[in-house]
C-alpha atoms as a PDB file:
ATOM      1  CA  UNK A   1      47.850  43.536-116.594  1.00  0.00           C
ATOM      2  CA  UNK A   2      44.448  42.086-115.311  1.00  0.00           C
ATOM      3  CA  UNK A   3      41.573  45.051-115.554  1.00  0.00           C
ATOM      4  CA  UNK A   4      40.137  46.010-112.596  1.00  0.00           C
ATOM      5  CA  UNK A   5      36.516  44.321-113.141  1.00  0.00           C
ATOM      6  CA  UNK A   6      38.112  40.838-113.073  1.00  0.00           C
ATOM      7  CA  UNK A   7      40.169  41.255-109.813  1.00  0.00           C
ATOM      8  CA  UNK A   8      38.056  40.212-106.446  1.00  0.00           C
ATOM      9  CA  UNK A   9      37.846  42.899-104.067  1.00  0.00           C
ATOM     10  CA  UNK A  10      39.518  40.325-101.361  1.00  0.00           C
ATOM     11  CA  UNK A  11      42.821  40.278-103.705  1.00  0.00           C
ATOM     12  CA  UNK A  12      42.669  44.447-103.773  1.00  0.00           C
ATOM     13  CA  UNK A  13      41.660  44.790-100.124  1.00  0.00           C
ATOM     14  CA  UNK A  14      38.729  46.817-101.099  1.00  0.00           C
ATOM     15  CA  UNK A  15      35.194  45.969 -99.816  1.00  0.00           C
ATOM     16  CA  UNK A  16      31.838  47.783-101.379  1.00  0.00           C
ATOM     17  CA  UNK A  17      28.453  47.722-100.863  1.00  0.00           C
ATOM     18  CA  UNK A  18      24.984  49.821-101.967  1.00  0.00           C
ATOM     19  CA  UNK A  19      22.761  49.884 -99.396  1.00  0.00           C
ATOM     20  CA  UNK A  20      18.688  50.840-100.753  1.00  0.00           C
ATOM     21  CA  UNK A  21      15.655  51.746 -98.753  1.00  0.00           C
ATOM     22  CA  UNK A  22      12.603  52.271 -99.187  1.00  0.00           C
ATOM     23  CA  UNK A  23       9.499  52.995 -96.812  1.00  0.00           C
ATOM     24  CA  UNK A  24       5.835  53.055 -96.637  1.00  0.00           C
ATOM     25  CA  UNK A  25       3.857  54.839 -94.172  1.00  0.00           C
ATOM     26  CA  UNK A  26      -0.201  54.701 -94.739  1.00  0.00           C
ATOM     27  CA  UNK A  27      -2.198  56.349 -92.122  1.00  0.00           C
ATOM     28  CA  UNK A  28      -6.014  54.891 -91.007  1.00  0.00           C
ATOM     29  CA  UNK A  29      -6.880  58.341 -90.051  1.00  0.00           C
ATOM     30  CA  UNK A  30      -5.042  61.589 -87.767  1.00  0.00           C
ATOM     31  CA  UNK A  31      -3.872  58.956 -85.332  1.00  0.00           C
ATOM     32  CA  UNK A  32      -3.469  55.476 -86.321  1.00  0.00           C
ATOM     33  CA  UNK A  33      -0.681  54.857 -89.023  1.00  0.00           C
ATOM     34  CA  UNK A  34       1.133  51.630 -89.977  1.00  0.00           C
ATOM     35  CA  UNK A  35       5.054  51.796 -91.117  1.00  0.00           C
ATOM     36  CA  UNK A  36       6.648  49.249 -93.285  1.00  0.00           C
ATOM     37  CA  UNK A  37      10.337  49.327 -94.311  1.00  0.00           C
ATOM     38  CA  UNK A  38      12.792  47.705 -96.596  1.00  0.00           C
ATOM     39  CA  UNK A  39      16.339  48.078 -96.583  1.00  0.00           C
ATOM     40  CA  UNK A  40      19.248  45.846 -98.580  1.00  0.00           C
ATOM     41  CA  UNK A  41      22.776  45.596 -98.595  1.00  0.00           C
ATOM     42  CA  UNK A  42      23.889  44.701-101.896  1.00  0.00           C
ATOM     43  CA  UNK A  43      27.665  43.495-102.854  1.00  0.00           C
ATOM     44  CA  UNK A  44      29.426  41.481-105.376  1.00  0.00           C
ATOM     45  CA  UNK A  45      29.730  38.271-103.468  1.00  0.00           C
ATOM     46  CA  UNK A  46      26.385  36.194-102.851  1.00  0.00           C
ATOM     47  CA  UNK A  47      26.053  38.036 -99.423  1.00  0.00           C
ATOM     48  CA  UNK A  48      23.293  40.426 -99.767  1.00  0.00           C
ATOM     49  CA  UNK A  49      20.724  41.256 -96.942  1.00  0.00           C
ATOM     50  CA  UNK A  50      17.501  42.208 -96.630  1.00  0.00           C
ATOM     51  CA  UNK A  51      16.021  43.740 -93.255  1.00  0.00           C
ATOM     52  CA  UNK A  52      12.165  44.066 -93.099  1.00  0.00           C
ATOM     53  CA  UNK A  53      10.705  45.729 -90.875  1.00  0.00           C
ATOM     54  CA  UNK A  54       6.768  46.814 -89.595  1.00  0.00           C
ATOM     55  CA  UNK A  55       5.434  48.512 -86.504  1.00  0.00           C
ATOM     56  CA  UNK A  56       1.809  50.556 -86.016  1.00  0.00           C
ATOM     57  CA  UNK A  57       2.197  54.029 -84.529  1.00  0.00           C
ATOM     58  CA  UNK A  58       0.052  56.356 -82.511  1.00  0.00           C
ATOM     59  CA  UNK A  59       0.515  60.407 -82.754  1.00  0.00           C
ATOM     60  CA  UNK A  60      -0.834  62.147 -80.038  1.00  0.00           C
END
């Protein structure tokens, strides 16, 4: 019997991922802000990915 950790998730039919996030929002002063955010998609295989993203916001 081969344990669990050594079978590929292909072989199983089972696919996983984590996906993280994290985000940063500093604000010039009541109005201005800037918003920065990081997300990944992490798996077993070598096919992670990373989305970036930035933008500046106004609140009226």
């Amino acid at each position: 019997m081969i344990p669990l950790n050594f079978v590929p998730f292909s072989l199983i039919g089972l696919s996983l991922a984590i996906f993280l996030g994290f985000r940063c929002v500093p604000r010039f002063d009541a109005r201005w802000l800037l918003r920065f955010t990081w997300n990944r998609a992490a798996t077993r295989c070598d096919r992670d990915a990373d989305l970036l993203m930035a933008g500046v916001g106004v609140r009226c």
